[in-house]
Protein backbone atom coordinates (compact mmCIF):
# COMPACT_ATOMS: atom_id res chain seq x y z
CA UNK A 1 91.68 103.61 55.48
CA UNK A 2 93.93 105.33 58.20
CA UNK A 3 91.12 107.67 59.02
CA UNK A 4 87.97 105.31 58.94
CA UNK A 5 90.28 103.27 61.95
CA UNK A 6 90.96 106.34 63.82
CA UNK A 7 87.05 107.31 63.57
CA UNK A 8 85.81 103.87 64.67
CA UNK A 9 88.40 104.41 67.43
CA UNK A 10 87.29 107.31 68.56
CA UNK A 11 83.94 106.43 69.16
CA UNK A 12 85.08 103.17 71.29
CA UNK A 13 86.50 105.51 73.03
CA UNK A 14 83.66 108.16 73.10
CA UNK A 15 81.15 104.86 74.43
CA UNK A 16 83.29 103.99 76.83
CA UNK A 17 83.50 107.34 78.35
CA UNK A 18 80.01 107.88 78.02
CA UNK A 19 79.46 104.78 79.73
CA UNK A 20 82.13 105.42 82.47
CA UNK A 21 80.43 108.71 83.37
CA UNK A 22 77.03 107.42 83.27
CA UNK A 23 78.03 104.86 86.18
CA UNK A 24 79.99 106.72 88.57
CA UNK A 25 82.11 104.64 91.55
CA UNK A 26 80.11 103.66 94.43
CA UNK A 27 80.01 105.21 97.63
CA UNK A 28 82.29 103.46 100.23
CA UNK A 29 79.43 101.92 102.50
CA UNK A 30 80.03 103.77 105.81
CA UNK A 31 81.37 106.42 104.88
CA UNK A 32 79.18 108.58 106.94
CA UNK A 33 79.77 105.88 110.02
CA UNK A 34 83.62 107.38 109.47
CA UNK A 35 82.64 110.70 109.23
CA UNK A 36 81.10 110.82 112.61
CA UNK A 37 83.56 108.53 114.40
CA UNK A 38 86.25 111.34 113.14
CA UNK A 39 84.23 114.30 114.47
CA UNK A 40 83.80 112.48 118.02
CA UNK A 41 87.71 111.60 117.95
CA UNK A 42 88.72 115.28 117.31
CA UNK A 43 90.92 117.10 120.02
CA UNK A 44 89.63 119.82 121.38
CA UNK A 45 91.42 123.17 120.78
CA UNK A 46 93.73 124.29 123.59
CA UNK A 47 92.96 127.21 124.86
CA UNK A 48 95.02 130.52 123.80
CA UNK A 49 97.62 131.75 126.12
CA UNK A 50 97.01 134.68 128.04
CA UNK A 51 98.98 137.66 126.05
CA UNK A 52 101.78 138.81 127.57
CA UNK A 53 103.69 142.20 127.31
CA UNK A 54 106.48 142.36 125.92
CA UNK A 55 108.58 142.42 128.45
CA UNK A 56 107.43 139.23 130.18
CA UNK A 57 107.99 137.20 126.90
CA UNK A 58 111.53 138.69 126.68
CA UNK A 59 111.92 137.63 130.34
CA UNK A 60 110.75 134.05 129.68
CA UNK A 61 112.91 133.63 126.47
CA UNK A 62 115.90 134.64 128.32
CA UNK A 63 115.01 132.05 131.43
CA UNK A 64 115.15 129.37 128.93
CA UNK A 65 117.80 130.35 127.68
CA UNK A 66 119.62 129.91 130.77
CA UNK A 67 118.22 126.81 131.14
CA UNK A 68 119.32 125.42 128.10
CA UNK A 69 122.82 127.12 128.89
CA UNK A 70 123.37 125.89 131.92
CA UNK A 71 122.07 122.18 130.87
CA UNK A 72 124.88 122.35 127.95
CA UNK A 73 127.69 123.11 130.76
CA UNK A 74 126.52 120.49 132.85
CA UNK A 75 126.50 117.87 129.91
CA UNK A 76 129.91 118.95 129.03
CA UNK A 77 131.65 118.53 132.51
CA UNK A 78 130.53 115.02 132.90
């Protein structure tokens, strides 16, 4: 008895799959609309920065570093 349930079960189960496969979920209407709203919203890449030798970024990092340093001393003395 146990096993004629779980066959008739089983092929519910197997119709409704069948059936849910054979009708897949409509298409958002629009969906291309959104598609090529997106692609005229996208940001242009910035451009690379020129390369720099070592020695200039090592330069730079050590400017801003004073920078920062100096910004620190002048928060604290207030």
């Amino acid at each position: 008895m146990k096993r004629l349930l779980a066959l008739i079960l089983g092929l519910f189960g197997l119709r409704a799959w069948l059936r849910h496969r054979a009708h897949p979920a409509p298409v958002a209407p629009g969906a291309d609309d959104l598609r090529a709203k997106l692609a005229e919203q996208k940001v242009p890449e910035p451009e690379a920065p020129t390369p720099q030798t070592v020695d200039e970024r090592r330069a730079d990092v050590h400017a801003r570093a004073r920078e920062a340093m100096d910004e620190l001393r002048q928060d604290g003395s207030e």
